[in-house]
Protein backbone atom coordinates (compact mmCIF):
# COMPACT_ATOMS: atom_id res chain seq x y z
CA UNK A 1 -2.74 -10.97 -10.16
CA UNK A 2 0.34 -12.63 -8.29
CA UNK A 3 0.32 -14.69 -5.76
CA UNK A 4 1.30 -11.44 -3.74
CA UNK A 5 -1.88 -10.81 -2.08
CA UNK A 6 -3.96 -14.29 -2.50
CA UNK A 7 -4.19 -14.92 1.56
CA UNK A 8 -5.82 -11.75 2.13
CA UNK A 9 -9.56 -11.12 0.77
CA UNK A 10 -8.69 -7.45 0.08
CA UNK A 11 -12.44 -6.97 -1.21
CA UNK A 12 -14.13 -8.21 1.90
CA UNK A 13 -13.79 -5.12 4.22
CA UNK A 14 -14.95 -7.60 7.29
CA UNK A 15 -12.35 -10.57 6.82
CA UNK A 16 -9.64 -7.95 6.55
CA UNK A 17 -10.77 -6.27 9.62
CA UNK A 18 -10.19 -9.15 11.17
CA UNK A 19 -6.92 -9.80 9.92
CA UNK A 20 -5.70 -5.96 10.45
CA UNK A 21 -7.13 -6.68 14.30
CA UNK A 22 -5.10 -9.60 14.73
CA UNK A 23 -1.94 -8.16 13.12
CA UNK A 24 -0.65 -8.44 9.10
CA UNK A 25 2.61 -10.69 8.87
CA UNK A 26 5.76 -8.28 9.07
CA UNK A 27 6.73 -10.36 5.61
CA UNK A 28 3.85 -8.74 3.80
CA UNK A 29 6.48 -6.11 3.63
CA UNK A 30 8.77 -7.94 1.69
CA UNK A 31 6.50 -9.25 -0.20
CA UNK A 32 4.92 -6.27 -1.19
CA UNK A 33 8.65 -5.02 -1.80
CA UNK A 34 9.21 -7.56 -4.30
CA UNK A 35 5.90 -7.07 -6.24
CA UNK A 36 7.23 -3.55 -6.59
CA UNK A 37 10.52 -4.10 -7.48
CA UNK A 38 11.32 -2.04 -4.23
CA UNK A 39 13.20 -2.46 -0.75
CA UNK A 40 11.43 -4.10 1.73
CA UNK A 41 12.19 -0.64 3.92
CA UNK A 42 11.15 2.26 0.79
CA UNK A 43 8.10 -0.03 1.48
CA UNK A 44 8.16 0.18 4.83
CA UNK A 45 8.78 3.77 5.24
CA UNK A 46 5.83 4.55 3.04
CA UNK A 47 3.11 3.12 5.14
CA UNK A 48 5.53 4.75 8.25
CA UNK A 49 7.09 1.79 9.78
CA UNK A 50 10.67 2.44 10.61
CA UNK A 51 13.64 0.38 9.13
CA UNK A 52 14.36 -1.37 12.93
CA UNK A 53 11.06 -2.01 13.38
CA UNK A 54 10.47 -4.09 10.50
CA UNK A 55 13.56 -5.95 11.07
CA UNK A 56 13.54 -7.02 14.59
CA UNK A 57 9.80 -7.69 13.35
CA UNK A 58 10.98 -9.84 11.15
CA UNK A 59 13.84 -11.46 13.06
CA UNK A 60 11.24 -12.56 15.71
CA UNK A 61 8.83 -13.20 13.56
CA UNK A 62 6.42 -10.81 15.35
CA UNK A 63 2.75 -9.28 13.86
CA UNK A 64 2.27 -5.56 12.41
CA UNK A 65 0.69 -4.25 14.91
CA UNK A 66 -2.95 -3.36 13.76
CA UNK A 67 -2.64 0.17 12.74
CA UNK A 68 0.46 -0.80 10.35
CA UNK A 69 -1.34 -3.28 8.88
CA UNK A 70 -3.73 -1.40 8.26
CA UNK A 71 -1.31 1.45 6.24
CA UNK A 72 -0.13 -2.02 4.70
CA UNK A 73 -3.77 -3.13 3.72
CA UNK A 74 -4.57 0.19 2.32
CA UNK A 75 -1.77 0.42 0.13
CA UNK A 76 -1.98 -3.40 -0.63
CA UNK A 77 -5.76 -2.59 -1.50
CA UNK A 78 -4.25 0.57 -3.85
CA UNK A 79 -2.27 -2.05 -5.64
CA UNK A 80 -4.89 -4.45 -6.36
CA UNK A 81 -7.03 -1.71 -8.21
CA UNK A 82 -4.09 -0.08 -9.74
CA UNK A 83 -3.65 -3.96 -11.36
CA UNK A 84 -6.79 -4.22 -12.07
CA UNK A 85 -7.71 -1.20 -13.51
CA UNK A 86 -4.45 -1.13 -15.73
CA UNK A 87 -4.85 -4.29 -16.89
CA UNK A 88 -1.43 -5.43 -15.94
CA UNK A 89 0.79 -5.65 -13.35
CA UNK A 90 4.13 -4.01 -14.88
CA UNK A 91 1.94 -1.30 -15.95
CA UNK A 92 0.70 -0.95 -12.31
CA UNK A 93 4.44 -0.75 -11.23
CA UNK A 94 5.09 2.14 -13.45
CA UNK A 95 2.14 3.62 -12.81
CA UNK A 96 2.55 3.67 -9.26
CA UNK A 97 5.71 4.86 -9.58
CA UNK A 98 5.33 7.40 -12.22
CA UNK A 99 4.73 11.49 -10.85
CA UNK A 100 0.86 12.55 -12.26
CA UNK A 101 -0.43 15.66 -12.32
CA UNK A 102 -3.58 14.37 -11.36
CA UNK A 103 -1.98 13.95 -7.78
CA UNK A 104 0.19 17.06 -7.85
CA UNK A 105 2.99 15.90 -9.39
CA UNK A 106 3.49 13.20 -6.45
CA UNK A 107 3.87 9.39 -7.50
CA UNK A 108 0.42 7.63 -5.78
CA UNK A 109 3.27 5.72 -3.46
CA UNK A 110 4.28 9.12 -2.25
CA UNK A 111 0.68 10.22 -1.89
CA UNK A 112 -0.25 7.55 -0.22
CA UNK A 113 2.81 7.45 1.94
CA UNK A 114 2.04 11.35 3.13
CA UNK A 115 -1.49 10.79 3.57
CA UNK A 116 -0.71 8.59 6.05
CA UNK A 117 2.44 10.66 7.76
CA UNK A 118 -0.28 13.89 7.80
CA UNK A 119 -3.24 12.12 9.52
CA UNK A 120 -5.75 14.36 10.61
CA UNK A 121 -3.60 17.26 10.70
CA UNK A 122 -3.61 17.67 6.88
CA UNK A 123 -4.33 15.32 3.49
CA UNK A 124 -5.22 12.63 6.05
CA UNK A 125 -5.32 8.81 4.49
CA UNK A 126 -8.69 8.70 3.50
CA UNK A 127 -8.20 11.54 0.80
CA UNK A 128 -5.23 10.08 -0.10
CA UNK A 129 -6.73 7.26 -0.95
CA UNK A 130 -9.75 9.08 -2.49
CA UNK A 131 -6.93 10.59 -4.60
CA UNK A 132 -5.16 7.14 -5.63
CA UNK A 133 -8.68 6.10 -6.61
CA UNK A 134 -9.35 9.18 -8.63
CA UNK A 135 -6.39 8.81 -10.59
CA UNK A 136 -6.81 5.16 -11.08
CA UNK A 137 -9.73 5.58 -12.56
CA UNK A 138 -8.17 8.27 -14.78
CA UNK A 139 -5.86 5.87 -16.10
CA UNK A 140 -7.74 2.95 -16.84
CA UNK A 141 -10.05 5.62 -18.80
CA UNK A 142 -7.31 6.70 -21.44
């Protein structure tokens, strides 16, 4: 996988606890942005972090604070597996990307963007990364 997500140990649910606690770089944004071939602010806005936000964040060169980075280490986490379980990270893009009926007709970006905006009030982030995992797995299977 790219060099993308190498300083975080996105398998070790304790190390990135600790790095969610202290606060995710605001340029994990970009980053992530550029893996995806995406603004820095559609990837923003996904994981609910407004435009000005992330650039005075980035202007001062300020943390996430820890409950963005953890809607950026979820969907960071999403990634990874999509990669891995595709076999290839253009394919990941697309499928990330790409409307499934396994999910509704929703792209998993979009799923796992409103799982996040609905909270406990609806899909909730958990499911909607059950979901994302569900339909990973459904693609690496065909």
């Amino acid at each position: 996988m790219s060099d993308v997500f190498k300083p975080y140990p996105l398998e070790d649910d304790l190390k990135m606890a600790a790095l969610i606690l202290g606060g995710l770089p605001a340029s994990v944004v970009k980053r992530i942005g550029v893996f995806l071939r995406i603004r820095a602010s559609k990837v923003a806005s996904i994981v609910r972090i407004s435009e000005k936000t992330l650039d005075r964040r980035l202007k001062s060169g300020t943390r996430l604070k820890p409950d963005e980075s953890g809607r950026i280490a979820r969907l960071m986490r999403i990634i990874q597996l999509a990669v891995s379980a595709l076999e290839s990270e253009d394919n990941a893009r697309q499928w990330l990307q790409r409307p499934l009926r396994e999910l509704g007709g929703q792209t998993p970006l979009e799923l796992n963007g409103a799982g996040i905006a609905r909270g406990r009030a609806g899909l909730g982030p958990h499911r909607a990364w059950d979901l994302c995992l569900i339909a990973v797995d459904s693609a690496a299977s065909r």
